[in-house]
N, C-alpha and C. Protein backbone atom coordinates (compact mmCIF):
# COMPACT_ATOMS: atom_id res chain seq x y z
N UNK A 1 0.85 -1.20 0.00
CA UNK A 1 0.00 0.00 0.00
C UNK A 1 0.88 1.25 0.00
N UNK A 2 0.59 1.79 -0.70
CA UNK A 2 1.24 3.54 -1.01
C UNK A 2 0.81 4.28 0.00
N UNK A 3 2.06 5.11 1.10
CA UNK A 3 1.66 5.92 1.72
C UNK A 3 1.60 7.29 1.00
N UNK A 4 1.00 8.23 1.38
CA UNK A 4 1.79 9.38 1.25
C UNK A 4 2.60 10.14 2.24
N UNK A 5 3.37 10.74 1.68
CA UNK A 5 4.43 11.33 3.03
C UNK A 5 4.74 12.65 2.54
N UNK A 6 4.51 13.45 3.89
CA UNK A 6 5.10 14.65 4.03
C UNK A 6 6.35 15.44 4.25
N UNK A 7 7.11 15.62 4.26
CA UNK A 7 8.39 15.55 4.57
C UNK A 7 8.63 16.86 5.59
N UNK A 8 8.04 17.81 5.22
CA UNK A 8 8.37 18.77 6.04
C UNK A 8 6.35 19.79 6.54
N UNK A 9 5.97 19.85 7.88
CA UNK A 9 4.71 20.57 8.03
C UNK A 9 4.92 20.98 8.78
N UNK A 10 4.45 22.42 9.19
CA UNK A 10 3.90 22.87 10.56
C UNK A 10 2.48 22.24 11.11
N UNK A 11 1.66 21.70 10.19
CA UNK A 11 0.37 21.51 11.25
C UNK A 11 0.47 19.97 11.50
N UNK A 12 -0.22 20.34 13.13
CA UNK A 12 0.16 19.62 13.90
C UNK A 12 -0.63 18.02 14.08
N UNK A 13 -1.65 18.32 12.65
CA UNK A 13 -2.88 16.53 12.53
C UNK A 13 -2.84 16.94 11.34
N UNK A 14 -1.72 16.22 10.42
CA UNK A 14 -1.83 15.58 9.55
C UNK A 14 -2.27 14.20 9.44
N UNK A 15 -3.28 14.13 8.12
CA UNK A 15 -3.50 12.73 8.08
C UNK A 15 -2.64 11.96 6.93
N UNK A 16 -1.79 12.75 7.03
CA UNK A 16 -0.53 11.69 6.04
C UNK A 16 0.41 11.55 7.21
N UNK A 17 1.69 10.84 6.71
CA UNK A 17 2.49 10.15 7.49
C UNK A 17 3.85 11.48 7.28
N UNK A 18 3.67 12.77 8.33
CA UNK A 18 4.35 13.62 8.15
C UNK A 18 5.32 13.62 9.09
N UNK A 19 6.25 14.86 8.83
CA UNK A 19 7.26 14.89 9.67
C UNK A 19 7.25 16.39 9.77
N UNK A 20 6.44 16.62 11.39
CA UNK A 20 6.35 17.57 11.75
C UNK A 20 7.58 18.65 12.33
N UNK A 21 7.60 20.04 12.01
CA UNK A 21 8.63 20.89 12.32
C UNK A 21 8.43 21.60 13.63
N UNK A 22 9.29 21.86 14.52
CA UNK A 22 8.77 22.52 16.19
C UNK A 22 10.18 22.97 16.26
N UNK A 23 9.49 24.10 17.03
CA UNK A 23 10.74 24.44 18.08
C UNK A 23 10.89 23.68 19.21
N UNK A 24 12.19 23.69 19.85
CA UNK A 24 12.24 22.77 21.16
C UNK A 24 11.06 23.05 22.32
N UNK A 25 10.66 24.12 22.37
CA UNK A 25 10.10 24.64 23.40
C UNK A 25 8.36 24.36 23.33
N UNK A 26 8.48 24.02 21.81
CA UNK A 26 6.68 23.66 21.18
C UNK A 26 6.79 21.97 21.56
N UNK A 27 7.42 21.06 21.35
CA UNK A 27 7.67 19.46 21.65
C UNK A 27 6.88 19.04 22.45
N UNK A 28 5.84 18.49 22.29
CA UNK A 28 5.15 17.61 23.05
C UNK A 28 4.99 16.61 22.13
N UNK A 29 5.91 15.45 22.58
CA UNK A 29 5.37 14.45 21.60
C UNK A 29 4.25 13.88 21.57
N UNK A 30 3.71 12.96 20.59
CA UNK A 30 2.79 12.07 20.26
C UNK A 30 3.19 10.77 20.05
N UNK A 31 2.21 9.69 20.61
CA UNK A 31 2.41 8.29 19.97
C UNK A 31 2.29 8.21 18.28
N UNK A 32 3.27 7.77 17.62
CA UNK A 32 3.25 7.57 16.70
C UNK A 32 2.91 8.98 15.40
N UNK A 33 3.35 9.95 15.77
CA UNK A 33 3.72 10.86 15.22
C UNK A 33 5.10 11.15 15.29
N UNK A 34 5.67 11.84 14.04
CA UNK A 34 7.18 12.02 13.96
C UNK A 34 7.44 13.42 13.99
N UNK A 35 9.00 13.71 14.24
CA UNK A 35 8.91 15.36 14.19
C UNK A 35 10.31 15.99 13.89
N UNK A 36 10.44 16.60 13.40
CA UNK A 36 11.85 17.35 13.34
C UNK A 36 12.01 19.08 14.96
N UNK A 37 12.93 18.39 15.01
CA UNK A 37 13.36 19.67 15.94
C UNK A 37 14.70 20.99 15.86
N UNK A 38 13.95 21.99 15.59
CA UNK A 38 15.75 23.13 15.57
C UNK A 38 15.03 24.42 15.70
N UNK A 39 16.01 25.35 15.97
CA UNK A 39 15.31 26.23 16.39
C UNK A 39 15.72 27.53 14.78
N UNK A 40 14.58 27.77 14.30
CA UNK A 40 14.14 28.69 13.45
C UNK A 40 15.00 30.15 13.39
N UNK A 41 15.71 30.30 11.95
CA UNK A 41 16.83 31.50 11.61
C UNK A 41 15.94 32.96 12.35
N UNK A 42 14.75 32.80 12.05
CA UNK A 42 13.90 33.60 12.43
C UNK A 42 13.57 34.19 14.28
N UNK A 43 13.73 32.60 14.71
CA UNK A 43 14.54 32.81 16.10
C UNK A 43 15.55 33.25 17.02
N UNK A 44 16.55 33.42 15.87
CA UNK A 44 18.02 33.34 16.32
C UNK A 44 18.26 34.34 17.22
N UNK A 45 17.42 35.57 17.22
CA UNK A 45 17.75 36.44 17.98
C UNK A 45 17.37 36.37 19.28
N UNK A 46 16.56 35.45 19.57
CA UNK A 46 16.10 35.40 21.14
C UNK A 46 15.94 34.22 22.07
N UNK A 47 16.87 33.22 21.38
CA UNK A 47 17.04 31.76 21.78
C UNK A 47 17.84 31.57 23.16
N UNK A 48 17.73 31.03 24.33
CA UNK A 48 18.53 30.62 25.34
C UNK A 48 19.08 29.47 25.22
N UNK A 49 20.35 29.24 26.72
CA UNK A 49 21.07 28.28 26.03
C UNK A 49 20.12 27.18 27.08
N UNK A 50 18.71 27.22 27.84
CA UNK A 50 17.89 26.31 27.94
C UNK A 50 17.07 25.35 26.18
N UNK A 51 17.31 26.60 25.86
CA UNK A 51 16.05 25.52 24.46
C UNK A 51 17.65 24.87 23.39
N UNK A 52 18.97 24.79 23.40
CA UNK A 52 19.82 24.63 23.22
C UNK A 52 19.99 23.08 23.69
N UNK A 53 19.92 23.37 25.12
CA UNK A 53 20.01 21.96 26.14
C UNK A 53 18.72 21.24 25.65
N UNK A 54 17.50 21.81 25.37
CA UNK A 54 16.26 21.12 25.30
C UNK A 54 16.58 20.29 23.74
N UNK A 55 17.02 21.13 23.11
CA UNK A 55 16.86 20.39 21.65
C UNK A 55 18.03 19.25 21.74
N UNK A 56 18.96 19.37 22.08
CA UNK A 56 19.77 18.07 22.90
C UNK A 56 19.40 17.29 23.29
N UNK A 57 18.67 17.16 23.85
CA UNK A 57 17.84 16.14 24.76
C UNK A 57 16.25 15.92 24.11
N UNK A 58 16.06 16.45 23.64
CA UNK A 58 15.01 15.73 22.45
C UNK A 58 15.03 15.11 21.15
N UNK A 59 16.65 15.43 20.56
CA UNK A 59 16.51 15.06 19.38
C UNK A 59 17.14 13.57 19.55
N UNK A 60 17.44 13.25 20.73
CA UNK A 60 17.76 11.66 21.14
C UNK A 60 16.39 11.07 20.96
N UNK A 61 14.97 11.63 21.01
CA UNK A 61 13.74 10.31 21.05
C UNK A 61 13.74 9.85 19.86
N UNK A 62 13.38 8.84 20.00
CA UNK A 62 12.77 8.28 18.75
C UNK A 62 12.00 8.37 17.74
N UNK A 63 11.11 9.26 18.14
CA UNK A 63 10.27 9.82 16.98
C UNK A 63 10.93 11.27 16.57
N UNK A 64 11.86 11.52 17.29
CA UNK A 64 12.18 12.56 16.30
C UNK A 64 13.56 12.65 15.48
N UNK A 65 12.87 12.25 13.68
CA UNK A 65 13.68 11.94 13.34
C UNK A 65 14.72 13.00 12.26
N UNK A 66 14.87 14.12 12.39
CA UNK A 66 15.42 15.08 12.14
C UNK A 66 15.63 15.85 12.62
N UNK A 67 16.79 16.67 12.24
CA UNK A 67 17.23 18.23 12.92
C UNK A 67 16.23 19.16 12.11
N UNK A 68 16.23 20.00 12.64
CA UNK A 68 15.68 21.82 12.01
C UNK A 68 13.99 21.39 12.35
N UNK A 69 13.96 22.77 11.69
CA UNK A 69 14.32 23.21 10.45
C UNK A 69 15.31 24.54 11.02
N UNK A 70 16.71 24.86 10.92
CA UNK A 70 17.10 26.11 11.15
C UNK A 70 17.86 26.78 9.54
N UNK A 71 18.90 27.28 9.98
CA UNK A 71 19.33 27.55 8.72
C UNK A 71 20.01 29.14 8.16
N UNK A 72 19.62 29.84 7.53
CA UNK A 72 20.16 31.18 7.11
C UNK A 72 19.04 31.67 6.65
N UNK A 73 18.94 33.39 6.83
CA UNK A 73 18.13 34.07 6.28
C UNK A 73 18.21 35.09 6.62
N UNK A 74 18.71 36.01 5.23
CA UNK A 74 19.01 37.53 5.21
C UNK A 74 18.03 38.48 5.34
N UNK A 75 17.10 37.78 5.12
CA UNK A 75 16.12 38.74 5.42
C UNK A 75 15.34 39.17 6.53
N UNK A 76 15.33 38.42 7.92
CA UNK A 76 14.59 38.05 8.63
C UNK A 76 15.55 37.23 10.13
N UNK A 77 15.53 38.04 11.62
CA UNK A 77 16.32 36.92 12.34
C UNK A 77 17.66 37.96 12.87
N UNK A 78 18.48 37.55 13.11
CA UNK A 78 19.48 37.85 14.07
C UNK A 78 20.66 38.42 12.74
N UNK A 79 21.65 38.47 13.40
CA UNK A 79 22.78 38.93 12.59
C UNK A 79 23.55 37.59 11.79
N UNK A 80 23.96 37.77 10.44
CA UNK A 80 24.18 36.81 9.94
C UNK A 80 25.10 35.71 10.61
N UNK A 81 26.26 36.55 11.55
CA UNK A 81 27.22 35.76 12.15
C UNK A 81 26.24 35.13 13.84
N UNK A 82 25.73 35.87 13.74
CA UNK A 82 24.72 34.85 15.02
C UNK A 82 23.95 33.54 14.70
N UNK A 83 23.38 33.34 13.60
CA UNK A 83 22.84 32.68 12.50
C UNK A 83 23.82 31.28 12.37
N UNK A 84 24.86 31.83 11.88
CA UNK A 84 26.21 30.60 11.54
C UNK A 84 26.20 29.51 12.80
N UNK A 85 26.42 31.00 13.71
CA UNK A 85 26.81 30.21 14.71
C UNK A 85 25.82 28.66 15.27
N UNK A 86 24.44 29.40 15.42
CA UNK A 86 23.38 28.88 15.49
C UNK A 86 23.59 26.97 14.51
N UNK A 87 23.20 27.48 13.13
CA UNK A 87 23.73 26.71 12.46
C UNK A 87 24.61 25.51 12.85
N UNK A 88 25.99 26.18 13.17
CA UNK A 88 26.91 25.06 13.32
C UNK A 88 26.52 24.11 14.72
N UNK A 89 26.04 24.77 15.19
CA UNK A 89 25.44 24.16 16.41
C UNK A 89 24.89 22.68 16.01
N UNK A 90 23.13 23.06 15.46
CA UNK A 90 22.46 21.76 14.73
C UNK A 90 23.25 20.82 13.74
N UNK A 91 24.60 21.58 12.75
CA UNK A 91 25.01 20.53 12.40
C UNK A 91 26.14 19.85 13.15
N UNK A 92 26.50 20.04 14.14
CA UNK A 92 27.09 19.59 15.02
C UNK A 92 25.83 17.96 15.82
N UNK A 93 25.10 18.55 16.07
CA UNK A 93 23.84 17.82 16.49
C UNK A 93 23.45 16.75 15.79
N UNK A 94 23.49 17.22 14.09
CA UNK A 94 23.23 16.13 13.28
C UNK A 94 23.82 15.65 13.28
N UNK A 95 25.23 15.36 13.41
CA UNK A 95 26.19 14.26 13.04
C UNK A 95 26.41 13.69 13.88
N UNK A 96 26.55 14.24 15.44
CA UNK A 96 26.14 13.44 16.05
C UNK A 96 25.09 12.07 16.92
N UNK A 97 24.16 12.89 16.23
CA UNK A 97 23.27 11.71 16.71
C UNK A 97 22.35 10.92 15.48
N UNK A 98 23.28 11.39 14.13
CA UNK A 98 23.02 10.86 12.74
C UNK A 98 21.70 10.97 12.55
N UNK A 99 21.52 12.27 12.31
CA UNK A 99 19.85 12.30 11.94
C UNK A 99 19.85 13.83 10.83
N UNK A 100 19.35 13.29 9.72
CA UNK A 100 19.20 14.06 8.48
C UNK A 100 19.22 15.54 8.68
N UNK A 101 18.90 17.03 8.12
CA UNK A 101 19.28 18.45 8.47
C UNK A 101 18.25 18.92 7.74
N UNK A 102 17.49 20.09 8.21
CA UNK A 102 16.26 20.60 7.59
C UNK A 102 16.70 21.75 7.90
N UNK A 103 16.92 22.49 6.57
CA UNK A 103 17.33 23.97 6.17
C UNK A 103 16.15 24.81 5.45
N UNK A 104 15.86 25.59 6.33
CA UNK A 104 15.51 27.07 5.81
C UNK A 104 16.65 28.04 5.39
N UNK A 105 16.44 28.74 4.12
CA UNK A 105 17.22 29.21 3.41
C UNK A 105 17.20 30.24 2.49
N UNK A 106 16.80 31.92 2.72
CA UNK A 106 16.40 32.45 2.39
C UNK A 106 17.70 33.80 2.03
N UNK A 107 18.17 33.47 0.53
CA UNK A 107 19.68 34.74 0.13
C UNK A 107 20.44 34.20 1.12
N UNK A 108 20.92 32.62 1.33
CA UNK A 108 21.92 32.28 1.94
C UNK A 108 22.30 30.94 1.66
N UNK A 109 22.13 30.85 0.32
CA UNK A 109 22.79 29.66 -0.41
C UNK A 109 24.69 30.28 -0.36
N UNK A 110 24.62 30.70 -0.53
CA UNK A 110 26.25 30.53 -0.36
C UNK A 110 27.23 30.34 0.75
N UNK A 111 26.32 30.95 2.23
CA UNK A 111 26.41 29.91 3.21
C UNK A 111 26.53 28.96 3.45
N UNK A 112 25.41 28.43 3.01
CA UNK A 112 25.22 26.95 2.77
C UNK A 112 26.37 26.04 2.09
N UNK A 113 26.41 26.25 1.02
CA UNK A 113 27.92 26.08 -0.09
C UNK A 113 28.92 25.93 0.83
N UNK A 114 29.04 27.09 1.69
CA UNK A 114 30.38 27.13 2.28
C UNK A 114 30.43 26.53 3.45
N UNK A 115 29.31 26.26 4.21
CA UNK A 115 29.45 24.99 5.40
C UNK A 115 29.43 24.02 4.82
N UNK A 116 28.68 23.46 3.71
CA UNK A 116 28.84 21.84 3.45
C UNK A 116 30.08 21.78 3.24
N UNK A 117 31.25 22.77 2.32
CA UNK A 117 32.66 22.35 2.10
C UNK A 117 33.06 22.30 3.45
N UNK A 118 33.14 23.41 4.58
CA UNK A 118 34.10 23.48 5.26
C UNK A 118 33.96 21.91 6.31
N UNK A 119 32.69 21.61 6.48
CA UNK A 119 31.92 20.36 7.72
C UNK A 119 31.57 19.14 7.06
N UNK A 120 31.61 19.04 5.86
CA UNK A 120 31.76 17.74 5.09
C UNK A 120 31.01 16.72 6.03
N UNK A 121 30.12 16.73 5.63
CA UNK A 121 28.18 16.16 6.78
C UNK A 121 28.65 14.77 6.38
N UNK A 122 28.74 14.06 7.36
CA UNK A 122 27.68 12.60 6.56
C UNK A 122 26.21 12.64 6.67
N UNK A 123 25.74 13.42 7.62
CA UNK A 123 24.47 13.48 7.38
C UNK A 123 23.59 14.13 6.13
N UNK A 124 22.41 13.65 5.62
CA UNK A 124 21.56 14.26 4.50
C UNK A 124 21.36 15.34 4.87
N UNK A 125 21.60 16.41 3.93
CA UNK A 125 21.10 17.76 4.44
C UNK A 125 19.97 17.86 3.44
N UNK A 126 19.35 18.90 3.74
CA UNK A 126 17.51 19.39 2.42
C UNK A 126 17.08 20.06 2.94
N UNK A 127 17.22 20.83 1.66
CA UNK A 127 16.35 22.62 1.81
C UNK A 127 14.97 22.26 1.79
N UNK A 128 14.57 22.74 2.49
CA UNK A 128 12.31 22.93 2.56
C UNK A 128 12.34 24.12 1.95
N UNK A 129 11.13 23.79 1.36
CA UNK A 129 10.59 25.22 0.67
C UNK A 129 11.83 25.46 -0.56
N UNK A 130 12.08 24.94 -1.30
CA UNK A 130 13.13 25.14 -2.56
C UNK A 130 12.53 25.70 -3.73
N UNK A 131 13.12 26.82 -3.88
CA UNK A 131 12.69 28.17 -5.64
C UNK A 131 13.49 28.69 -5.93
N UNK A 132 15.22 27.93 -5.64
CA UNK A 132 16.19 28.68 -6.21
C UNK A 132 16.10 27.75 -7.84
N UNK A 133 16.70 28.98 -8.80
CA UNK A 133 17.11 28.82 -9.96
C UNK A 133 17.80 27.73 -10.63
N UNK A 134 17.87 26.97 -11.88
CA UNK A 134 18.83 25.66 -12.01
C UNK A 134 20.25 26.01 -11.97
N UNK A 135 20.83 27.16 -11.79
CA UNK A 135 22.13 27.24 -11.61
C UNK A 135 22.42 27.25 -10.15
N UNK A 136 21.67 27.89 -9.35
CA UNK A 136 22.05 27.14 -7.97
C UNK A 136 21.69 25.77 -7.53
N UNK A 137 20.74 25.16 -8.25
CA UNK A 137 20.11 23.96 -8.25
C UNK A 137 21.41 23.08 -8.73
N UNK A 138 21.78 23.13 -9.39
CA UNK A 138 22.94 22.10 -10.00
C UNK A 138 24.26 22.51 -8.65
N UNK A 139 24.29 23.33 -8.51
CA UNK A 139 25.32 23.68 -7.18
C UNK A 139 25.07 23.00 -6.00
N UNK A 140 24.09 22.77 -5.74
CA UNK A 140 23.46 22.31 -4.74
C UNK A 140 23.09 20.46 -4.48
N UNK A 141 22.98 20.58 -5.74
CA UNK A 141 22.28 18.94 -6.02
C UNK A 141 24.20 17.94 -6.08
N UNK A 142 25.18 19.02 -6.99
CA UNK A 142 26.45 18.88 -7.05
C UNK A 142 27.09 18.35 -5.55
N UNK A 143 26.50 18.94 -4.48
CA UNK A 143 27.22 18.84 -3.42
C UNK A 143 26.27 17.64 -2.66
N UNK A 144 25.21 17.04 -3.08
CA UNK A 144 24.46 15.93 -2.53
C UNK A 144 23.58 16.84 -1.81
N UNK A 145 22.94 18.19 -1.37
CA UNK A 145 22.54 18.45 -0.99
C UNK A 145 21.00 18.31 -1.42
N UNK A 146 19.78 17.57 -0.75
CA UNK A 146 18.41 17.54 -1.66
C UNK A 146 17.69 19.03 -1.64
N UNK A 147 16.69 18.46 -1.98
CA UNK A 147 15.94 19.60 -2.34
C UNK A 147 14.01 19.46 -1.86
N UNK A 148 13.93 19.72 -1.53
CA UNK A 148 12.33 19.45 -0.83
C UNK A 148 11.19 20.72 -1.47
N UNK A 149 10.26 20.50 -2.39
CA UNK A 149 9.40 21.40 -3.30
C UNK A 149 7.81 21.36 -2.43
N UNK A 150 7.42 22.68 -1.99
CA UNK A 150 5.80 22.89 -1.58
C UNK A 150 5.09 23.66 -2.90
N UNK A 151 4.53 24.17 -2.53
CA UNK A 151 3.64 24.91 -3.94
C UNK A 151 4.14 25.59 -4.69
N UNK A 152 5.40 26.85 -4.14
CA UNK A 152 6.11 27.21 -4.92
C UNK A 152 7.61 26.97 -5.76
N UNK A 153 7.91 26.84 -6.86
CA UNK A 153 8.72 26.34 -6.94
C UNK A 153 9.18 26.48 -8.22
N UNK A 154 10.72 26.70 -8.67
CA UNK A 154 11.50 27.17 -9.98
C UNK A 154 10.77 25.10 -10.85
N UNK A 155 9.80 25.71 -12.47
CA UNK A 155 10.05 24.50 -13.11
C UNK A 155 10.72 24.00 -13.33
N UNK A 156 11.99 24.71 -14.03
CA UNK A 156 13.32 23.94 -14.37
C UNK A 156 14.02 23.35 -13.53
N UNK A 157 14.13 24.04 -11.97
CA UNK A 157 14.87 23.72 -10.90
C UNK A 157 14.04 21.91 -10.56
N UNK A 158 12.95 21.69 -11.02
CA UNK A 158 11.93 20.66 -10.33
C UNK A 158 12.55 19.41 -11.99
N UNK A 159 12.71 20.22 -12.95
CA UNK A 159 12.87 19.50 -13.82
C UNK A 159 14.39 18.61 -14.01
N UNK A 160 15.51 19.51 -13.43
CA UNK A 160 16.50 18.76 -13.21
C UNK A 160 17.36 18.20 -12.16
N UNK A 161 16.00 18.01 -10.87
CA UNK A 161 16.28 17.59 -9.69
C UNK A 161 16.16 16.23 -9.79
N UNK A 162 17.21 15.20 -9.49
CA UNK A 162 16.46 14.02 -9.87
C UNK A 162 15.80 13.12 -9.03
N UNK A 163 15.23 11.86 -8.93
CA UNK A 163 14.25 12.25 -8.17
C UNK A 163 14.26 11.58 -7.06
N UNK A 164 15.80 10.93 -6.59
CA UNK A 164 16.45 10.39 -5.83
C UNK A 164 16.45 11.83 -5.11
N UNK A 165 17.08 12.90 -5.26
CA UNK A 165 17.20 13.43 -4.23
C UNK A 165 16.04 14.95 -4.24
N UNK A 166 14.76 14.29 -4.77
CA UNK A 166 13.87 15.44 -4.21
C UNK A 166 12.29 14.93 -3.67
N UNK A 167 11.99 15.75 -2.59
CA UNK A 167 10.98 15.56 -1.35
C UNK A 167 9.81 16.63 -2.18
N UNK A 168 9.17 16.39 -1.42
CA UNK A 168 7.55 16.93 -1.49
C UNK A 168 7.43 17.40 -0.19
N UNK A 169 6.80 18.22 0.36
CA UNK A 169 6.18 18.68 1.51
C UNK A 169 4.89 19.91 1.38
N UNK A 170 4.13 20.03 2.46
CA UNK A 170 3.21 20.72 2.38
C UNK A 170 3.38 22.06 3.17
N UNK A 171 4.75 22.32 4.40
CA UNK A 171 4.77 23.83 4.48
C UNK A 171 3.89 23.79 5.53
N UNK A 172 3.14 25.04 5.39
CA UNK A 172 2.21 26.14 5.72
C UNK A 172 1.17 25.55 5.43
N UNK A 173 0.71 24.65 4.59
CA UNK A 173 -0.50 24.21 3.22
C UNK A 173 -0.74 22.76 3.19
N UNK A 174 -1.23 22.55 4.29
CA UNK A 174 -1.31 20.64 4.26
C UNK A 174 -2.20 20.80 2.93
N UNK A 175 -3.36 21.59 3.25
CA UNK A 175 -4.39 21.10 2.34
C UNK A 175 -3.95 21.05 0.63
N UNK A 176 -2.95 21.28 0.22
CA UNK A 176 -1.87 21.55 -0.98
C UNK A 176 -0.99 20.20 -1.16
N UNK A 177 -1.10 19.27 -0.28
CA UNK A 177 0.14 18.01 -0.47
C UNK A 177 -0.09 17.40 -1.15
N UNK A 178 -1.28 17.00 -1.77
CA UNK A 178 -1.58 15.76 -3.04
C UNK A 178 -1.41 16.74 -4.51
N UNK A 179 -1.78 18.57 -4.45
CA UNK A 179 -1.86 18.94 -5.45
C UNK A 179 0.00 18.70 -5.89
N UNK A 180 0.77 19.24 -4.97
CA UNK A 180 1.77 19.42 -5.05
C UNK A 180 2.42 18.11 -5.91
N UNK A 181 2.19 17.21 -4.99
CA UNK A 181 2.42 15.82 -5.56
C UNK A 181 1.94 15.43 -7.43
N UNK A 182 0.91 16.18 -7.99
CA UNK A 182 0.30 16.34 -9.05
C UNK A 182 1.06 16.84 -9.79
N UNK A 183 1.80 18.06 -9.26
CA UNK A 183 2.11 18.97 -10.20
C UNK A 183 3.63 18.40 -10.52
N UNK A 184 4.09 18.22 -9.26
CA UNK A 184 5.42 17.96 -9.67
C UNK A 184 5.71 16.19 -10.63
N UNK A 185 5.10 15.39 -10.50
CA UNK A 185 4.68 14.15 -11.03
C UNK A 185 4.44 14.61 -12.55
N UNK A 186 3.33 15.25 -13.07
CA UNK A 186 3.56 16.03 -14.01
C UNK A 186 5.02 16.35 -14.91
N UNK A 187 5.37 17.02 -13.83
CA UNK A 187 7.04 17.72 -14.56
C UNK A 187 7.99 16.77 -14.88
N UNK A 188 7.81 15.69 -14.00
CA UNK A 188 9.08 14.69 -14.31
C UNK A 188 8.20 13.66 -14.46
N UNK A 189 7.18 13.75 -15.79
CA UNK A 189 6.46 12.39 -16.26
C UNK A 189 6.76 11.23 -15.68
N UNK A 190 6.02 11.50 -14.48
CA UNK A 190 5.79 9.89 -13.42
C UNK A 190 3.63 10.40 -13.56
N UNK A 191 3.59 9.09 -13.17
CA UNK A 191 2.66 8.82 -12.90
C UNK A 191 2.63 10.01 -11.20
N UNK A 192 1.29 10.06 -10.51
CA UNK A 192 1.09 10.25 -9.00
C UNK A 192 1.29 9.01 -8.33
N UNK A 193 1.37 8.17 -8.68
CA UNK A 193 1.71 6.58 -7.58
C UNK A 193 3.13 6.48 -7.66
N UNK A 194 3.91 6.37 -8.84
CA UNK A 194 5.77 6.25 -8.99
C UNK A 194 6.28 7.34 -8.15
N UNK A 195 5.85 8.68 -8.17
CA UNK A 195 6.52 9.98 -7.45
C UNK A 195 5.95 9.77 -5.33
N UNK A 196 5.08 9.08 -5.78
CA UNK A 196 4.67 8.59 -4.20
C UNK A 196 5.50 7.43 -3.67
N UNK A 197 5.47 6.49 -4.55
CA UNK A 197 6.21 5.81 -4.18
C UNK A 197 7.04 5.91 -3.81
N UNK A 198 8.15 6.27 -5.03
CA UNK A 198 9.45 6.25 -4.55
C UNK A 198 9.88 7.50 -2.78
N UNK A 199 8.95 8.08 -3.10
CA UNK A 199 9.07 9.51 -2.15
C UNK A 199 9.28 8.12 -0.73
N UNK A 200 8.24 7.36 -0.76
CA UNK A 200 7.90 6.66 0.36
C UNK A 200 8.80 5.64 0.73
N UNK A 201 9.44 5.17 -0.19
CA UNK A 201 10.84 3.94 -0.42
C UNK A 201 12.12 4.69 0.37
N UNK A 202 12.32 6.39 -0.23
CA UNK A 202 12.86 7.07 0.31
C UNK A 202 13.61 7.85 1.56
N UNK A 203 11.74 7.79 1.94
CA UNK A 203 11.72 8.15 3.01
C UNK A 203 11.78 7.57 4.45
N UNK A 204 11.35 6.29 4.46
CA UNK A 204 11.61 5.30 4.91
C UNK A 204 13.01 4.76 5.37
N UNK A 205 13.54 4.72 4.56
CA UNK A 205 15.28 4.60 4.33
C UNK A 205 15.91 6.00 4.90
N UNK A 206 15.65 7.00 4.85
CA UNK A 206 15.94 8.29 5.56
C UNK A 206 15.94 8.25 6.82
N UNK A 207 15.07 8.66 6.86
CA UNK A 207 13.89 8.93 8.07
C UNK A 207 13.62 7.93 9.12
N UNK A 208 13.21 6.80 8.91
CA UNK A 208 12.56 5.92 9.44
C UNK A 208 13.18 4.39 9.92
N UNK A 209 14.13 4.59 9.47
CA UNK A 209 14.78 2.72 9.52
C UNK A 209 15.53 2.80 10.70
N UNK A 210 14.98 2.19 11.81
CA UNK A 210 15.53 2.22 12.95
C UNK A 210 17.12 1.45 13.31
């Protein structure tokens, strides 16, 4: 049976098999719900080193099977070098306790660029929310970095993502996750069951394999 899967949501009853985003301080788990934990670029300016210790000590459960979503963003959030710092933190986190990286990323792809060279992850890193251009797209995809598409999104960038390393998620927009799934299935002539599938073969193997 074909699930569908979300890869990245804020709301908190999905009826797909999602992987919900929180700050440390929002965490209340659920039976059999999953969740990613980091604390938001958008945060950076007013974070203690309690929700620091908290996300430490949560991203050990079991259901939560990712870091972030944190990340860079020039537009929005603390000072860029507060940001990094932030940053290096969670990927410090990820590698230690080997659990995949959920980047928000807003005019700070070259950041990005420049931590994957300097920290050389074994962990999966993937941008949520992805609408950069195919020339940063090939930069990006170049360095193993995935790519995760919600409603908005560069065609070409969707067209030469391949499809090993690109996610679906619903964002802001649960009610948008099957269209999404439509549209992008569409672009890279799959059927809606092959782009589910594999998403789910994927994700599984990511995410999920204990």
């Amino acid at each position: 049976m074909i699930t569908l899967y979300d890869i990245h949501t804020h709301h908190k009853h999905s009826e797909h098999k999602a992987i919900i985003s929180v700050l440390p301080s929002q965490y209340i788990p659920i039976q059999d719900v999953y969740y990613s934990i980091g604390i938001h670029p958008w945060n950076s300016d007013n974070y203690q080193k309690d929700d620091i210790d908290l996300l430490q000590q949560y991203i050990q459960h079991h259901n939560v099977v990712a870091v972030g979503e944190t990340g860079i963003d020039r537009k929005r959030g603390a000072c860029i070098e507060q940001q990094v710092i932030l940053l290096e933190k969670h990927i410090a986190l990820s590698e230690q306790f080997k659990k995949p990286l959920i980047l928000h990323v807003v005019h700070g792809i070259d950041i990005i660029l420049n931590m994957h060279n300097k920290y050389k992850p074994s962990q999966q890193w993937i941008i949520h929310g992805y609408r950069g251009n195919p020339i940063t797209t090939r930069q990006l995809l170049n360095k193993n970095i995935q790519l995760s598409f919600n409603h908005k999104f560069n065609i070409e960038s969707v067209k030469i993502t391949p499809i090993e390393k690109l996610w679906i998620e619903s964002d802001e927009n649960p009610e948008l996750l099957e269209e999404n799934y439509r549209k992008i299935a569409l672009i890279k002539n799959l059927s809606v069951d092959e782009l589910k599938l594999s998403t789910q073969l994927r994700a599984e193997k990511l995410f999920f394999q204990s």
